[in-house]
N, C-alpha and C. Protein backbone atom coordinates (compact mmCIF):
# COMPACT_ATOMS: atom_id res chain seq x y z
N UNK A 1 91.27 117.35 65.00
CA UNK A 1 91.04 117.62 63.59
C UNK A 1 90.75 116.30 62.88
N UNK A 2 89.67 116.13 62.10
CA UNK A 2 89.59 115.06 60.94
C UNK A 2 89.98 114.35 60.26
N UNK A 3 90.56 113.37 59.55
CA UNK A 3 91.65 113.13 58.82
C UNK A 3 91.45 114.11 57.31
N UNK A 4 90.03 114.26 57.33
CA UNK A 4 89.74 114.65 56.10
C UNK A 4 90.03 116.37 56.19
N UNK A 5 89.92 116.96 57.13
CA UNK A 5 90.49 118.74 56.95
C UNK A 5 92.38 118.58 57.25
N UNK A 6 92.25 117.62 57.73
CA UNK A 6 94.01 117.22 57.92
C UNK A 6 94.44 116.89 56.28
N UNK A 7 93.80 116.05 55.33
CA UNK A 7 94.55 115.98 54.52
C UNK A 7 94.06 117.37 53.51
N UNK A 8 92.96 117.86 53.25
CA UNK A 8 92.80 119.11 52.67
C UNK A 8 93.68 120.46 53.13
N UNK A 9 94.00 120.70 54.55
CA UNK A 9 95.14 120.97 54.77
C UNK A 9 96.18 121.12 54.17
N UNK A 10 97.07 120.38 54.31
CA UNK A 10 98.01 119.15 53.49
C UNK A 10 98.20 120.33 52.12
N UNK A 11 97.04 119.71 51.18
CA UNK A 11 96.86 120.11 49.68
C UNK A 11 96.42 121.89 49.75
N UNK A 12 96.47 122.40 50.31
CA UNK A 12 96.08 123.88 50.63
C UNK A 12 97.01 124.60 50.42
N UNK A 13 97.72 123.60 51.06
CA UNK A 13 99.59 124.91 51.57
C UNK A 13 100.27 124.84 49.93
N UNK A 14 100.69 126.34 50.15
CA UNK A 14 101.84 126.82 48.84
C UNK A 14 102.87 125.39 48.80
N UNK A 15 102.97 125.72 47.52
CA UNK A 15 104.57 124.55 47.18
C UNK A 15 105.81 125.14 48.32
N UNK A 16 106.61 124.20 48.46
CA UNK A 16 107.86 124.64 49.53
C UNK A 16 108.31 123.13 49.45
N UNK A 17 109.82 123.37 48.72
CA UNK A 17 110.60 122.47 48.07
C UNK A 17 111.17 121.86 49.50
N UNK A 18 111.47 122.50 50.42
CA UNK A 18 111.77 122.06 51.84
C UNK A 18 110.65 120.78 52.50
N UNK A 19 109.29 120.93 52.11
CA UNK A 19 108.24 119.96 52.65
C UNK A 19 107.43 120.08 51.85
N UNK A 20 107.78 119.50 50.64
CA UNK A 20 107.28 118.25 49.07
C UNK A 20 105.71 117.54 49.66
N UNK A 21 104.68 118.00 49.47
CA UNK A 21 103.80 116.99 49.61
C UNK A 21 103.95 115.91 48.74
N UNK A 22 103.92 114.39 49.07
CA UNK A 22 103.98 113.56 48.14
C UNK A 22 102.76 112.58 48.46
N UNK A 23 101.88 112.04 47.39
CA UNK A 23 100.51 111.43 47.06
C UNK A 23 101.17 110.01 47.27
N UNK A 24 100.95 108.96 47.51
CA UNK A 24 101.60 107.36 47.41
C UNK A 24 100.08 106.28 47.89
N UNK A 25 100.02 105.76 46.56
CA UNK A 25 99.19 104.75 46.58
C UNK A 25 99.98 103.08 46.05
N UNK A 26 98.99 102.24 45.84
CA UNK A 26 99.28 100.96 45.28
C UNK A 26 98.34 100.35 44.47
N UNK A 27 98.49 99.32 44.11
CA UNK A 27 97.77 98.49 43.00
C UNK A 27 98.30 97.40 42.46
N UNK A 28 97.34 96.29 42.49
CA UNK A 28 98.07 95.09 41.44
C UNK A 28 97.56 94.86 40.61
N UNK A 29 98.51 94.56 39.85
CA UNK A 29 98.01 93.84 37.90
C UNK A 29 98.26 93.01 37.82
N UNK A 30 96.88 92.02 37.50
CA UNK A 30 97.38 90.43 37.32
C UNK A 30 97.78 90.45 35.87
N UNK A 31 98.49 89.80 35.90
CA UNK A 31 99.91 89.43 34.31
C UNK A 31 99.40 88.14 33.57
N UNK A 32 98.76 88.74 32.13
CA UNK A 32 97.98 87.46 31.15
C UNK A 32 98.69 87.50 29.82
N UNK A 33 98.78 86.82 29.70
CA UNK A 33 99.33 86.31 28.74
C UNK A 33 98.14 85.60 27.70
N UNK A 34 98.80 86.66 26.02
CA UNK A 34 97.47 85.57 25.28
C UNK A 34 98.03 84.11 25.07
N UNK A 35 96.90 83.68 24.65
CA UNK A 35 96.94 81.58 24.04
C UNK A 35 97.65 81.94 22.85
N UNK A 36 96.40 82.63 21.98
CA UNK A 36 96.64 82.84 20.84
C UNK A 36 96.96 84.25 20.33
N UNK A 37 97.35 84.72 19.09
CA UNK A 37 97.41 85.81 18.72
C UNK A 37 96.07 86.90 18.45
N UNK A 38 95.86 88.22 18.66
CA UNK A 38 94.92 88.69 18.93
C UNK A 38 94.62 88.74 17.25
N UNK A 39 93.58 88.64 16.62
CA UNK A 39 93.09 89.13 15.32
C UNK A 39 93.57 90.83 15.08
N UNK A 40 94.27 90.97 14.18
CA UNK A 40 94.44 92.21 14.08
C UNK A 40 93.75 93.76 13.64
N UNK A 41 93.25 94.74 14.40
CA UNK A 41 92.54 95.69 14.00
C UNK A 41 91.85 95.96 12.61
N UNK A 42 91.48 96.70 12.42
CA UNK A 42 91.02 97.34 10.77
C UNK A 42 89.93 97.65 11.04
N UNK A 43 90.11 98.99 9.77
CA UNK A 43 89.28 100.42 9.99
C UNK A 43 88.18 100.26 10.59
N UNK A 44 87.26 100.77 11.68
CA UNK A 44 85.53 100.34 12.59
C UNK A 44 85.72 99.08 12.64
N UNK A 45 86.60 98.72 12.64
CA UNK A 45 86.43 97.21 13.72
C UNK A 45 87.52 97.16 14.82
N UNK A 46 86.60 96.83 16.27
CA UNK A 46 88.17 96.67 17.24
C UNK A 46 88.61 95.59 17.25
N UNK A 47 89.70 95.66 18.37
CA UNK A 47 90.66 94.50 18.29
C UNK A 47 90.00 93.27 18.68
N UNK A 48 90.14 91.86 18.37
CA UNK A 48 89.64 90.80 18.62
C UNK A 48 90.72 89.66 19.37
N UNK A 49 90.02 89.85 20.52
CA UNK A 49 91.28 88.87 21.03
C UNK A 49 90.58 87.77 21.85
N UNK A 50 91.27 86.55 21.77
CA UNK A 50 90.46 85.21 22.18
C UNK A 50 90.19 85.11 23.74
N UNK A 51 88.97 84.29 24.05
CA UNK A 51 88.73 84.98 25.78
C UNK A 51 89.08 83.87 26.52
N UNK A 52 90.51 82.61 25.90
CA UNK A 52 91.54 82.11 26.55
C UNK A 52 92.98 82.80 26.66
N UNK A 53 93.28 82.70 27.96
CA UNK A 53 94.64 83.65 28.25
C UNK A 53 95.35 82.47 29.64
N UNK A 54 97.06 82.84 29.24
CA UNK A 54 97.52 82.23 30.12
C UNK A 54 98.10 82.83 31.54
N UNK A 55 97.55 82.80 32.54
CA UNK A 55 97.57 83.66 34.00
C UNK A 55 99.26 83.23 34.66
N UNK A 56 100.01 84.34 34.49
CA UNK A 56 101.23 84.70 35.06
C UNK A 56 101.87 85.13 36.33
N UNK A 57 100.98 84.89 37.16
CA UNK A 57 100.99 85.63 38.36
C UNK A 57 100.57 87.32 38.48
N UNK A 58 100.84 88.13 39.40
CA UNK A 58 100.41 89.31 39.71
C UNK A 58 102.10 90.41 39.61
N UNK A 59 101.55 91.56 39.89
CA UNK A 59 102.61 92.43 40.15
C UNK A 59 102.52 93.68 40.90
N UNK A 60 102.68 94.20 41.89
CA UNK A 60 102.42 95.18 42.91
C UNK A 60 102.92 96.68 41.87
N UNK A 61 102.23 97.72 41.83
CA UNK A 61 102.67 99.17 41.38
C UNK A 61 102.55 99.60 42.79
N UNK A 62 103.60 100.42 43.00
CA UNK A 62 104.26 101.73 43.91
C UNK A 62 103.53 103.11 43.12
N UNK A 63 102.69 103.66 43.94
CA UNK A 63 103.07 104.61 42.96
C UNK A 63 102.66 106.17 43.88
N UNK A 64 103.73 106.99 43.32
CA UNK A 64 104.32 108.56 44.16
C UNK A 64 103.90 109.65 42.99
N UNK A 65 103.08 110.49 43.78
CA UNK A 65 103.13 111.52 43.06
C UNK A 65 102.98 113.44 43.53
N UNK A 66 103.69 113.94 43.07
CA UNK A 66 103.72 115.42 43.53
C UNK A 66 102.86 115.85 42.75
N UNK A 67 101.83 116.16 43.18
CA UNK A 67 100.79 116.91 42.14
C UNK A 67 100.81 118.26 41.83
N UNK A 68 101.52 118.60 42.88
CA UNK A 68 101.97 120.22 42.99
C UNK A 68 102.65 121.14 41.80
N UNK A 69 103.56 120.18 41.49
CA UNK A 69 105.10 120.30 40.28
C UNK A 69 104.88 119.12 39.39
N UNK A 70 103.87 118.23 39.16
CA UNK A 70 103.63 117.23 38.36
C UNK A 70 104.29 116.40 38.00
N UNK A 71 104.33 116.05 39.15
CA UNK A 71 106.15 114.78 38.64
C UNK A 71 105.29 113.25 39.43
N UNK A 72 105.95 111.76 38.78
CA UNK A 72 105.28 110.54 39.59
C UNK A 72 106.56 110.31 39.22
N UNK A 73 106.32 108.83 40.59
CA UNK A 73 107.46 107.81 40.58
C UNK A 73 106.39 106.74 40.62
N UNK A 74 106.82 105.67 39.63
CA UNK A 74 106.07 104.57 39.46
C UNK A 74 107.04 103.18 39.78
N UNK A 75 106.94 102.38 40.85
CA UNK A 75 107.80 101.26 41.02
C UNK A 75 106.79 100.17 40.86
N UNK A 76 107.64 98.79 39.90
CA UNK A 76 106.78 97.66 40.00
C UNK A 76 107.65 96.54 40.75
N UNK A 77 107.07 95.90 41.73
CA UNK A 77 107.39 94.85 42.57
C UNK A 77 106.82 93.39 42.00
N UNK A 78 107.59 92.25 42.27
CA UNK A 78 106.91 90.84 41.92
C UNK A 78 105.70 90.40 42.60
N UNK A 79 105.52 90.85 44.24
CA UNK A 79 105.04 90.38 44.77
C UNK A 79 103.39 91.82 45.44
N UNK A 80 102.51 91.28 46.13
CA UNK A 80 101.99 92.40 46.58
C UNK A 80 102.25 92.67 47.64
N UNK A 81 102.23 94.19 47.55
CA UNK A 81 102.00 95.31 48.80
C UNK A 81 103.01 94.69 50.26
N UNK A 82 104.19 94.28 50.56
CA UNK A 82 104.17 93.69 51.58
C UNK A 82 105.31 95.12 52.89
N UNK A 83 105.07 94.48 54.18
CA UNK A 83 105.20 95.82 54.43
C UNK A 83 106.91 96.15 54.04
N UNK A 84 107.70 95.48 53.61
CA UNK A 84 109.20 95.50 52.84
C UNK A 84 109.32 96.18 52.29
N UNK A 85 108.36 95.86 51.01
CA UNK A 85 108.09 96.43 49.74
C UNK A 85 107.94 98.04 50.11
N UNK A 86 107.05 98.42 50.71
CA UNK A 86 106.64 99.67 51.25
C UNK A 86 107.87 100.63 51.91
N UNK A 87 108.46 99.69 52.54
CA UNK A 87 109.74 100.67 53.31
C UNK A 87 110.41 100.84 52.30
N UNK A 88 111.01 100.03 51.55
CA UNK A 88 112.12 99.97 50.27
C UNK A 88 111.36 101.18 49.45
N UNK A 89 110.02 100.91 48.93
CA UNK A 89 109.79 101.95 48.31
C UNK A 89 109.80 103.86 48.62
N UNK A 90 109.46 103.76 50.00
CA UNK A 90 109.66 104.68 50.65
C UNK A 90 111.32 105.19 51.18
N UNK A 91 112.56 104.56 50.89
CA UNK A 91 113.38 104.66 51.32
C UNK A 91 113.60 105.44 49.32
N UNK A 92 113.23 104.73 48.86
CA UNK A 92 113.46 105.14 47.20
C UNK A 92 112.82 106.53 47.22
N UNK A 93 111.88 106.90 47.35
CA UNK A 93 111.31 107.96 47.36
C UNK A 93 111.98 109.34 47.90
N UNK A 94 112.50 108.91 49.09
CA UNK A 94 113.73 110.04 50.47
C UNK A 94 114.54 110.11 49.37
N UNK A 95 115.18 109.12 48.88
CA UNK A 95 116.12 109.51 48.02
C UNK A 95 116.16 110.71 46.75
N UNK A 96 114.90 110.66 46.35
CA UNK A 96 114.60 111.63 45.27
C UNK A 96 114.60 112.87 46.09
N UNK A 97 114.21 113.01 47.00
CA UNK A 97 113.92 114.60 47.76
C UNK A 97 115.23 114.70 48.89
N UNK A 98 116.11 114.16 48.80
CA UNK A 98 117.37 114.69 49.87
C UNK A 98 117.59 116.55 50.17
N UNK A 99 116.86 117.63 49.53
CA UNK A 99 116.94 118.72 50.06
C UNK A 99 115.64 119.04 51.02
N UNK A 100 114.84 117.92 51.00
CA UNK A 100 114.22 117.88 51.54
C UNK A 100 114.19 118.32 53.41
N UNK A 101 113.41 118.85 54.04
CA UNK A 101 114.05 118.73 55.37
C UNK A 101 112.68 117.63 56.00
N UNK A 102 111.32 117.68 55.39
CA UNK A 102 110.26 116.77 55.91
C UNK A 102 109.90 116.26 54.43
N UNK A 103 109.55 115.21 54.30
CA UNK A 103 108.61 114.59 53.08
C UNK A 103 107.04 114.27 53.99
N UNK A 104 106.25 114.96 53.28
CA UNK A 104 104.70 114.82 53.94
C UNK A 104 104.06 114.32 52.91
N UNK A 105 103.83 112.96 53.74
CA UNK A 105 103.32 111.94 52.57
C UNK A 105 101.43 111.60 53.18
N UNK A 106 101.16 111.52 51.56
CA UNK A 106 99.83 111.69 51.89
C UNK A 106 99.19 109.88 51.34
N UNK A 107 98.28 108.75 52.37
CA UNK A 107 98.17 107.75 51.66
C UNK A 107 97.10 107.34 52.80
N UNK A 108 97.00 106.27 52.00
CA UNK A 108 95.65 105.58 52.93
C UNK A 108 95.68 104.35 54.08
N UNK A 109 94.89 104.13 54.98
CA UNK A 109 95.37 103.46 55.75
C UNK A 109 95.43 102.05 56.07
N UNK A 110 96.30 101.30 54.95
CA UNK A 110 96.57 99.95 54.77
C UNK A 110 97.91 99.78 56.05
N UNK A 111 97.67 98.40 56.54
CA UNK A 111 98.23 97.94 57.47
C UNK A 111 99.66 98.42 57.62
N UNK A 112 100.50 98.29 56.08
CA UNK A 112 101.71 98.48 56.05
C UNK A 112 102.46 99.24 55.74
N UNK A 113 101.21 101.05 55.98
CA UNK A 113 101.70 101.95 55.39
C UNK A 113 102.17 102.69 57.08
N UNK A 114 103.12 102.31 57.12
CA UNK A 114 103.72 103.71 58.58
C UNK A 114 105.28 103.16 59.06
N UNK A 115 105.19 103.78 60.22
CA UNK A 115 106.81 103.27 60.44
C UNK A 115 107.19 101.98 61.11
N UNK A 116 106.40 101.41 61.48
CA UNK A 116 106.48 100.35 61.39
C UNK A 116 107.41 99.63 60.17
N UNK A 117 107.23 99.53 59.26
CA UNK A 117 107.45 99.10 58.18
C UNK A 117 109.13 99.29 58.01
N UNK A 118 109.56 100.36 58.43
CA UNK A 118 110.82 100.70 58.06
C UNK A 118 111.73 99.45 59.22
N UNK A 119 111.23 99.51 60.59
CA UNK A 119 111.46 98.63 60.95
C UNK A 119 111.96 96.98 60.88
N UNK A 120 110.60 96.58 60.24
CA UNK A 120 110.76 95.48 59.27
C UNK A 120 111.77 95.04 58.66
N UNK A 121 112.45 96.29 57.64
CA UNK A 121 112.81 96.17 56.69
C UNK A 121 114.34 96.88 56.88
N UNK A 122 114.72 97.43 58.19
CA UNK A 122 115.86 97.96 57.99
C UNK A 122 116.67 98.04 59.15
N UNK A 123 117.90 98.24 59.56
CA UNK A 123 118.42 98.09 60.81
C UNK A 123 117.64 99.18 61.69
N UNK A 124 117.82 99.45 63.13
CA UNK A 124 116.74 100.21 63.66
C UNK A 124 117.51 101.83 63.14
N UNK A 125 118.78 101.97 62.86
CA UNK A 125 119.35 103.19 62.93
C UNK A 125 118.60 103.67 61.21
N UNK A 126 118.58 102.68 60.16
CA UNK A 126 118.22 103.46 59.83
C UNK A 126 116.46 103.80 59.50
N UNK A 127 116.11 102.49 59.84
CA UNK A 127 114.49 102.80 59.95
C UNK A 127 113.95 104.45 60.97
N UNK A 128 115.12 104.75 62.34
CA UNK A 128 114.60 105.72 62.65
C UNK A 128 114.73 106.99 61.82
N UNK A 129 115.94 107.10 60.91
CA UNK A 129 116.01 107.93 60.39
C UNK A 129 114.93 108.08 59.13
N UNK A 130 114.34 107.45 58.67
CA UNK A 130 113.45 107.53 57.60
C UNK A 130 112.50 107.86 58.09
N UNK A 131 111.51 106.73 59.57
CA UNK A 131 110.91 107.32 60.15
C UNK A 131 110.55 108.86 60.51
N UNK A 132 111.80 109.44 60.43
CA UNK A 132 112.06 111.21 60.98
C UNK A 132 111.85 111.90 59.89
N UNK A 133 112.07 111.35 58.54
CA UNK A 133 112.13 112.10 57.26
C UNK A 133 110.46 112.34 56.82
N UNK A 134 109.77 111.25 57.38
CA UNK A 134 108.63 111.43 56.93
C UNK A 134 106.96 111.92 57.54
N UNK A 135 106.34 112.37 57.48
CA UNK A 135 105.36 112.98 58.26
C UNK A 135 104.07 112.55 57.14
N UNK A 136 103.67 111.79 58.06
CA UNK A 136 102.57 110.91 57.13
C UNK A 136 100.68 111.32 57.81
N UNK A 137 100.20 111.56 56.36
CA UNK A 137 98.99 112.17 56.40
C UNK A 137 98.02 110.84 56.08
N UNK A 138 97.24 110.72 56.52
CA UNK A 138 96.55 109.37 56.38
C UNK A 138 94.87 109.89 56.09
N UNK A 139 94.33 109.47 54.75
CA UNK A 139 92.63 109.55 54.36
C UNK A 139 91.84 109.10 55.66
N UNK A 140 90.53 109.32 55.30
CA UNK A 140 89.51 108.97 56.39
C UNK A 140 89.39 107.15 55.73
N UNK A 141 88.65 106.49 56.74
CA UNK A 141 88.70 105.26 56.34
C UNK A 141 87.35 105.34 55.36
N UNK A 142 87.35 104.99 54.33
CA UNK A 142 86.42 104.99 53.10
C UNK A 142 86.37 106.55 52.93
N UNK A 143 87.74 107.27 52.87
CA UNK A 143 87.94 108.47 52.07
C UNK A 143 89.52 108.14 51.01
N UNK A 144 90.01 107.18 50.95
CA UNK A 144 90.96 107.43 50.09
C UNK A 144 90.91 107.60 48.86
N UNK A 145 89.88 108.21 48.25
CA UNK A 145 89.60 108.64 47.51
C UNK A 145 90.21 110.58 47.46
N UNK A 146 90.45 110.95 48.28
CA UNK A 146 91.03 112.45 48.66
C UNK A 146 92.51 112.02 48.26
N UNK A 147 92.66 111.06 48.25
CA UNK A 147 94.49 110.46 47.49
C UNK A 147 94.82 110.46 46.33
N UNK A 148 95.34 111.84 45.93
CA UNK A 148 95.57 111.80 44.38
C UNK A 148 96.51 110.75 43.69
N UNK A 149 97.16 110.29 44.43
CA UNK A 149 97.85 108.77 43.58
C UNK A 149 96.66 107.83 42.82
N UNK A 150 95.47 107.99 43.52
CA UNK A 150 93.89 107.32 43.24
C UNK A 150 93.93 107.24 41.43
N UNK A 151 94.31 109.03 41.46
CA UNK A 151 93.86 109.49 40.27
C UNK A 151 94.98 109.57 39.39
N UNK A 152 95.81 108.95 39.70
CA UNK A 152 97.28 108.64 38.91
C UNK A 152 97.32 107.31 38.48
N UNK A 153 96.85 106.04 39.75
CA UNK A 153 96.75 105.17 38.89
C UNK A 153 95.52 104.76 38.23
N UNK A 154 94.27 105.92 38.49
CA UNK A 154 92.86 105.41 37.76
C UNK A 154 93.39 105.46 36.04
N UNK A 155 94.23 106.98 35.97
CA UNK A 155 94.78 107.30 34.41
C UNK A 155 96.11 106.50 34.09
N UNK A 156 96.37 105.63 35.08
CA UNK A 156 97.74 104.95 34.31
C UNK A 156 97.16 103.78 33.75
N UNK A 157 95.50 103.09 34.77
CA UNK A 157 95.26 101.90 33.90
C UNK A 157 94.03 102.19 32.67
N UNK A 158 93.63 103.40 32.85
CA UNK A 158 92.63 103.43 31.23
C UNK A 158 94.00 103.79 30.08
N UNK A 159 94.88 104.33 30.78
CA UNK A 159 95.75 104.37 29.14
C UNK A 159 96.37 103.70 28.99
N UNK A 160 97.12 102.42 29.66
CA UNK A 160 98.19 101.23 29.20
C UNK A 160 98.22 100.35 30.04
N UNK A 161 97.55 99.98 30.89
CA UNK A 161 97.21 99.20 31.67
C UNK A 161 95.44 98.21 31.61
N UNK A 162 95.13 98.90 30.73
CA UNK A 162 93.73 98.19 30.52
C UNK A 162 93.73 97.06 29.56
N UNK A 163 95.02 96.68 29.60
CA UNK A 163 94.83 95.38 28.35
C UNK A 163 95.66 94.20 28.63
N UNK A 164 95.81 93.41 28.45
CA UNK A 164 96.96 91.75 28.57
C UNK A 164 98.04 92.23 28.55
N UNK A 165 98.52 92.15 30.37
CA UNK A 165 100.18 92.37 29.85
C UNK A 165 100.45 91.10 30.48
N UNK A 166 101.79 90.97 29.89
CA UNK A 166 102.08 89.29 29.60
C UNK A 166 103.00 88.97 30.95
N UNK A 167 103.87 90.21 31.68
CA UNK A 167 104.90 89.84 32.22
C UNK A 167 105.44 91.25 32.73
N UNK A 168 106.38 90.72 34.14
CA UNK A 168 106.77 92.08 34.75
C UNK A 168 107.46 92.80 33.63
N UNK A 169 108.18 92.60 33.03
CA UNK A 169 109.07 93.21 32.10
C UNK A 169 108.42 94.00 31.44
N UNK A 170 107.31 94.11 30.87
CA UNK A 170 106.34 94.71 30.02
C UNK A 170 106.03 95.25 30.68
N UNK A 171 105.36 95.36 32.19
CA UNK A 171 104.63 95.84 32.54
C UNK A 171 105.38 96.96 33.22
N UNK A 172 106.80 96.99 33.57
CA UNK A 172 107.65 97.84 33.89
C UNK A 172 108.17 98.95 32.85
N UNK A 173 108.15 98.17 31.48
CA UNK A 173 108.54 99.30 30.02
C UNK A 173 107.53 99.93 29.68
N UNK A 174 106.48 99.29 30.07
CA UNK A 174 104.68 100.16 29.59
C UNK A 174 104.31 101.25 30.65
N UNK A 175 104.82 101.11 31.67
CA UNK A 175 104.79 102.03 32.81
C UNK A 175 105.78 102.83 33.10
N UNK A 176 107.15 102.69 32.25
CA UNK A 176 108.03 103.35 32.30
C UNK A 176 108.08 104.93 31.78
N UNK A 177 107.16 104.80 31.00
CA UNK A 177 106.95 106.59 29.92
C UNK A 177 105.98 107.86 31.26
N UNK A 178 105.74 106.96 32.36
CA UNK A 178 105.20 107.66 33.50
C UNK A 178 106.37 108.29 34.44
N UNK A 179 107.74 107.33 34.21
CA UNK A 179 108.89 107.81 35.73
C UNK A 179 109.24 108.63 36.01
N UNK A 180 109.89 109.60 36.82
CA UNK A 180 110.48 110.40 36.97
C UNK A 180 111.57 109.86 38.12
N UNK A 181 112.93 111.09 37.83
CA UNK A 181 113.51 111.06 38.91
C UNK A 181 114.46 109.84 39.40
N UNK A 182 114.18 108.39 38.60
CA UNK A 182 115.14 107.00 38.85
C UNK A 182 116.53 107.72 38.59
């Protein structure tokens, strides 16, 4: 089978709270900071802001979503994507679904998305057990676009993410009105 009728599959089947399809993508936002203060709005005129900014480093988004029952989990990390980050996030995730008996996670195929990772990041007893919790659906390579997390964070950065954020802190309270489930 395809990856691509494998993950349409996937999205086919009735809801069943027992095996949660869950969407999980990533993304980084580099963190700017203005020089100066932006000129402030007024009526048909937009905002004016100076095209010096001070560069803060980056910040990795986690981001989970049940499209089924419409719920996301949005995590922000300091660093990017590393395969740590990924297990931790994925160990966060098990946690939300404990009636769970499988979590069938649907994502694309970056180096540090599988079980491997749990490995990495955790003694082997319990990396196998997470390993077991999860049943991972993987896009075609130049299909992760069939990854509705795609379309979670395309709409998280046209609505609050498309502008100077200065710092993780912000960028964790501006993304916070998305969470579910912490």
């Amino acid at each position: 089978m395809s990856r691509i009728e494998d993950v349409l599959d996937v999205y086919e089947e009735d809801y069943n709270e027992k095996r949660p399809v869950i969407c999980m993508d990533e993304s980084t936002k580099q963190l700017l900071q203005d020089v100066r203060e932006p000129l402030p709005t007024r009526p048909a005129s937009p905002a004016k802001e100076d095209y010096a900014y001070k560069r803060n480093g980056t910040a990795n988004l986690f981001v989970a979503c049940e499209s089924q029952i419409g719920q996301r989990h949005i995590s922000v990390t300091a660093q990017h994507n590393t395969a740590v980050d990924f297990a931790y996030f994925m160990q966060g995730i098990e946690r939300c679904y404990a009636q769970a008996d499988i979590i069938r996670v649907v994502l694309d195929n970056l180096r540090t998305h599988g079980a491997k990772s749990f490995y990495e990041a955790f003694e082997p007893e319990e990396a196998r057990r997470l390993a077991k919790r999860f049943e991972l659906h993987y896009t075609p390579k130049h299909g992760s676009w069939l990854n509705m997390a795609e379309i979670e964070l395309a709409s998280l950065n046209k609505r609050c993410l498309n502008r100077r954020i200065p710092d993780e802190a912000t960028l964790k309270r501006e993304v916070g009105v998305y969470e579910w489930g912490t």
